[in-house]
Each structure stands twice: as C-alpha cells, then as structure tokens.
N, C-alpha and C. Protein backbone atom coordinates (compact mmCIF):
# COMPACT_ATOMS: atom_id res chain seq x y z
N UNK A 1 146.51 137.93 86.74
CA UNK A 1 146.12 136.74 86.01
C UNK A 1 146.65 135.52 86.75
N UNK A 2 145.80 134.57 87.06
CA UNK A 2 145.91 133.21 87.45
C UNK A 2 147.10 132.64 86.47
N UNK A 3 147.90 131.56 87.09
CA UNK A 3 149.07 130.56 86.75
C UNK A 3 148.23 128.72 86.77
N UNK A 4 148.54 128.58 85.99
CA UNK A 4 148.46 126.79 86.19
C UNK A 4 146.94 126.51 85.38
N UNK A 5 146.77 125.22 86.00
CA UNK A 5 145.66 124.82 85.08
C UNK A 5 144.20 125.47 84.65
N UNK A 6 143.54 125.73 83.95
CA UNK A 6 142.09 125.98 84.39
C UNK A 6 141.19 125.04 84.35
N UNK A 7 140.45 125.34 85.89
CA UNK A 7 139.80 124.59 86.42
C UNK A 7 137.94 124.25 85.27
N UNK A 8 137.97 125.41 84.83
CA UNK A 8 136.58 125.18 84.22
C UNK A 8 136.66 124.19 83.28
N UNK A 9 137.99 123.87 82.19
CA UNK A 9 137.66 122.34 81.32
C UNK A 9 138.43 121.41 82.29
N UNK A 10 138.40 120.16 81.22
CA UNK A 10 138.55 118.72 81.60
C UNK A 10 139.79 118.44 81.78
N UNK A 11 140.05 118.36 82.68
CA UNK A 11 142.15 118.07 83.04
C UNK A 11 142.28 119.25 82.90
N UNK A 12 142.02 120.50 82.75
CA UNK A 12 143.28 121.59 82.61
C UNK A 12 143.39 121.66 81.14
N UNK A 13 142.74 120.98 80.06
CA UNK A 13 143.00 121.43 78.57
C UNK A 13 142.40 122.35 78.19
N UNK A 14 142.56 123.17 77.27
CA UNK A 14 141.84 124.07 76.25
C UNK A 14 142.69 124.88 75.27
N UNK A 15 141.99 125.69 75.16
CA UNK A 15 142.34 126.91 73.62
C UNK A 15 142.19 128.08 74.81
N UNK A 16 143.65 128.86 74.74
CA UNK A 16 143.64 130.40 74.80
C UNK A 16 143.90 130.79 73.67
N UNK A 17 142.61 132.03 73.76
CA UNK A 17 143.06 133.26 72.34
C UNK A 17 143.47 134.70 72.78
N UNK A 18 144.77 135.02 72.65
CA UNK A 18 145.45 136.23 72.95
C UNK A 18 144.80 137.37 71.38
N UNK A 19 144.13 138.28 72.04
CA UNK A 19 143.54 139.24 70.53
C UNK A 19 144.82 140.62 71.21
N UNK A 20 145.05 141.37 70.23
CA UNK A 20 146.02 142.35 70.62
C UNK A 20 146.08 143.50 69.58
N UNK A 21 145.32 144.56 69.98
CA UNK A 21 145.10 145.59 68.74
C UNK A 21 146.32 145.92 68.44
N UNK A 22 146.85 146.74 67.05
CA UNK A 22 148.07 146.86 66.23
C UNK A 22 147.33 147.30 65.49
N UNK A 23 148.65 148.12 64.97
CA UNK A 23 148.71 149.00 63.34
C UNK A 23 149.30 148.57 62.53
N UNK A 24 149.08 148.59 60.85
CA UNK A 24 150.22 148.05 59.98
C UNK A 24 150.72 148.99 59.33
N UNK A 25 151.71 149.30 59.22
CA UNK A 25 151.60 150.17 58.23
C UNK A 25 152.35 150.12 56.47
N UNK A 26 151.12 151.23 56.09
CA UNK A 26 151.09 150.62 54.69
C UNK A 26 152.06 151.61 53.84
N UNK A 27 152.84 152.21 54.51
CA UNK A 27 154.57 152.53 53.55
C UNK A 27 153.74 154.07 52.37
N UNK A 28 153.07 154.91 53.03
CA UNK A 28 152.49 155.43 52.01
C UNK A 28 151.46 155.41 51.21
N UNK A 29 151.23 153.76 51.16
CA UNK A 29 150.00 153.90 50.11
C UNK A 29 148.65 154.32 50.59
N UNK A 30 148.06 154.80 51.46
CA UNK A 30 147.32 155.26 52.38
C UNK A 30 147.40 156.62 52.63
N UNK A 31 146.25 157.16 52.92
CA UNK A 31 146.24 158.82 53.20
C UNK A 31 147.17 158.79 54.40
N UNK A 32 146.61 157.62 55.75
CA UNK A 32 147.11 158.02 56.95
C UNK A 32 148.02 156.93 57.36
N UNK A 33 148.63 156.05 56.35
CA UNK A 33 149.62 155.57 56.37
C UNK A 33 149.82 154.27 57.68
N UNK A 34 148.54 154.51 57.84
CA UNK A 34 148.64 152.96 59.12
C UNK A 34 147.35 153.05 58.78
N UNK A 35 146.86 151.09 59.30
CA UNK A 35 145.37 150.86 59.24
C UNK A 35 145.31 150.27 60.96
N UNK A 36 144.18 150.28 61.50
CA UNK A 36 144.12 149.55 62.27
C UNK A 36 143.62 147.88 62.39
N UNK A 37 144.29 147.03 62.90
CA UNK A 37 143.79 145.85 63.03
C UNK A 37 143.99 145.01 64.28
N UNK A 38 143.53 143.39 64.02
CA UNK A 38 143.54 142.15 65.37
C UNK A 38 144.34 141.66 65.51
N UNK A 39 145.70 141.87 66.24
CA UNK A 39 146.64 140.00 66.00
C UNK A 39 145.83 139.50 66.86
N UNK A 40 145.46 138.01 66.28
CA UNK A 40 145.01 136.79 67.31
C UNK A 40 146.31 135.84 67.09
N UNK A 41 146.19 135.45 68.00
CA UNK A 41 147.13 133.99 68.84
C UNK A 41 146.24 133.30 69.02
N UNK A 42 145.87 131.94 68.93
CA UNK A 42 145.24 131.02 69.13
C UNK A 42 146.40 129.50 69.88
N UNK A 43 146.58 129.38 71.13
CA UNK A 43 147.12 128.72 71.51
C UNK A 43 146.41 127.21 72.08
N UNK A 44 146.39 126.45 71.37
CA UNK A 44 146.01 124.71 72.20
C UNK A 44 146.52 124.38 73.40
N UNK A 45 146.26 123.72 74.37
CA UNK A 45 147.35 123.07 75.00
C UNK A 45 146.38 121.73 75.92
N UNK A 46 146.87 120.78 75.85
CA UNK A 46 146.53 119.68 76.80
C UNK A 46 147.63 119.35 77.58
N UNK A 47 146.66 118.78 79.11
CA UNK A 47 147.74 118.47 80.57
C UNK A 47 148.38 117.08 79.64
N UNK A 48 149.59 117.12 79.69
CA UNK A 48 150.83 115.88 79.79
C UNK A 48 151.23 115.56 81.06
N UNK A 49 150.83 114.26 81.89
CA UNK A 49 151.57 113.73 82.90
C UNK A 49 153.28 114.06 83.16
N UNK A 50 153.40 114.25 84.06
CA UNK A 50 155.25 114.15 84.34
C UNK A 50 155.49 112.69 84.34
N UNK A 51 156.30 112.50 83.64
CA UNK A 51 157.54 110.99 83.99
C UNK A 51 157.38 110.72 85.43
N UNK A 52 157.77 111.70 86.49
CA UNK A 52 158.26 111.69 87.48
C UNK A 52 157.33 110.99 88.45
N UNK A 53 155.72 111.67 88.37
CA UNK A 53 154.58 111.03 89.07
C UNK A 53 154.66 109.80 89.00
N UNK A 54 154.52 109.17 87.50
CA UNK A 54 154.57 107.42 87.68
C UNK A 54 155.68 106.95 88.11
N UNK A 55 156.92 107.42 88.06
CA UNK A 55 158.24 106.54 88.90
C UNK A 55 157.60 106.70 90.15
N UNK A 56 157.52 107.87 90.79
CA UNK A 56 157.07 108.32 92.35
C UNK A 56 155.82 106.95 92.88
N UNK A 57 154.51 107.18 92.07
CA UNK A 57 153.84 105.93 91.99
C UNK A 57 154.52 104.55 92.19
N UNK A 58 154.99 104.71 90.69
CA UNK A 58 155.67 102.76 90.87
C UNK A 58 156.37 102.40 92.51
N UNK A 59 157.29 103.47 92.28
CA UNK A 59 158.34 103.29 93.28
C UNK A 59 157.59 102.94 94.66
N UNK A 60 156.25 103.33 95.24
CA UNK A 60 155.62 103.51 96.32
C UNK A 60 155.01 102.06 96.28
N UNK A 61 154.24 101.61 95.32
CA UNK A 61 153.76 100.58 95.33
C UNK A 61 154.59 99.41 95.11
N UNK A 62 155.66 99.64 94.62
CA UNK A 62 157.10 98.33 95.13
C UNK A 62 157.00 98.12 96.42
N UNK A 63 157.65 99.69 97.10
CA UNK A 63 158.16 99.87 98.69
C UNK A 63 156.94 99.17 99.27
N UNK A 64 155.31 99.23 99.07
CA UNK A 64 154.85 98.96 99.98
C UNK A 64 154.37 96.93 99.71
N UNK A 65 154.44 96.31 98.27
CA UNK A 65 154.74 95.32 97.87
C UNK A 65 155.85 94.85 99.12
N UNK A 66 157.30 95.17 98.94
CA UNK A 66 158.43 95.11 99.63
C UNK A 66 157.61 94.48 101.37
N UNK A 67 157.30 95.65 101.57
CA UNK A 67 157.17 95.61 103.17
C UNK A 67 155.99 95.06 103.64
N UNK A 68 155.36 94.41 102.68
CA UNK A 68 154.14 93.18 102.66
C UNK A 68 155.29 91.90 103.23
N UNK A 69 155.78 91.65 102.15
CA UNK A 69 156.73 90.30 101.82
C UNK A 69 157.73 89.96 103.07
N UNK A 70 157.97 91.58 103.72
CA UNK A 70 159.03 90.92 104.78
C UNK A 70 158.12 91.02 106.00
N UNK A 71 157.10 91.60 106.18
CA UNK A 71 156.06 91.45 107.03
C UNK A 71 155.28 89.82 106.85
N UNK A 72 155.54 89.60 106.73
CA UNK A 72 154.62 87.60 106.42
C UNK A 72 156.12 87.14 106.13
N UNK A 73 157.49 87.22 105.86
CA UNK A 73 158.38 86.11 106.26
C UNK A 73 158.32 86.02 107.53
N UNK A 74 158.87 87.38 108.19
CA UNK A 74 158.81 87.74 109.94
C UNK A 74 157.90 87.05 111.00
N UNK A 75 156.73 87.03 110.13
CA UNK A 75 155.37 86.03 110.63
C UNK A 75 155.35 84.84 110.83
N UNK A 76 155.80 84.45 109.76
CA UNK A 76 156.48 82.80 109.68
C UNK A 76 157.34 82.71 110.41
N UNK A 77 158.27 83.10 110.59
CA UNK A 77 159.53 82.60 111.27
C UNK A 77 159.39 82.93 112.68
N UNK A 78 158.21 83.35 112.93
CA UNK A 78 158.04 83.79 114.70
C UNK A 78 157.39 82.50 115.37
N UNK A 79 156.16 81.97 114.01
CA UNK A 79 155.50 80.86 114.20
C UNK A 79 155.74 79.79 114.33
C-alpha cells in the first residue's frame, strides 16, 4: 500500500473507508453463538499546510528583498 497523499482528489483530501469482517459474539443466546458482521471506519482527512513552508517562503522572499536593496545601494555608491 502507497504512503502520502492521493493523487486522484483535490490536494490530497478525501474519505478512507477501512471495512473489516468480525464476529460478535452473542454470550449464548444463539445456536452458534457468534454472528457474522462489517466494522467500517470511515476516516476524513484534508491536506493542512506546515507552519514551516510559509516561514521557509517568507524567509526567502525577505533574503531575496534583502539582496535587491544592497544590490542598488552598491550601484549608487559606485556611480
């Protein structure tokens, strides 16, 4: 089984349903004392951004802000 997002919805969101056959059993009251049945799991999940990407972002577009600003003082002061 594949790890990480799935590619077939939108961002990586959807619904997994885990089905998982099981017995219950019914303590006697039954000839054969278990029935058979479904557990379902129905799990949601949508992609949440990391914190980390937008610092990583911000931080890049400062640094390169930054090295605009001392690139055109340097300019000036050569001129």
């Amino acid at each position: 089984m594949k790890a990480g997002p799935d590619p077939r919805t939108a961002g990586g969101a959807g619904v997994l349903q885990l089905v998982s056959p099981t017995r219950v059993n019914l303590g006697g009251l039954v000839a054969g004392d278990y029935v058979s049945a479904l557990a379902i799991l129905n799990l949601n999940f949508t992609p949440v951004p990391e914190p980390a990407t937008g610092m990583l972002l911000g931080a890049g577009v400062l640094a390169l802000a930054a090295a605009g600003g001392l690139r055109r003082r340097s300019a000036a002061h050569i001129e």
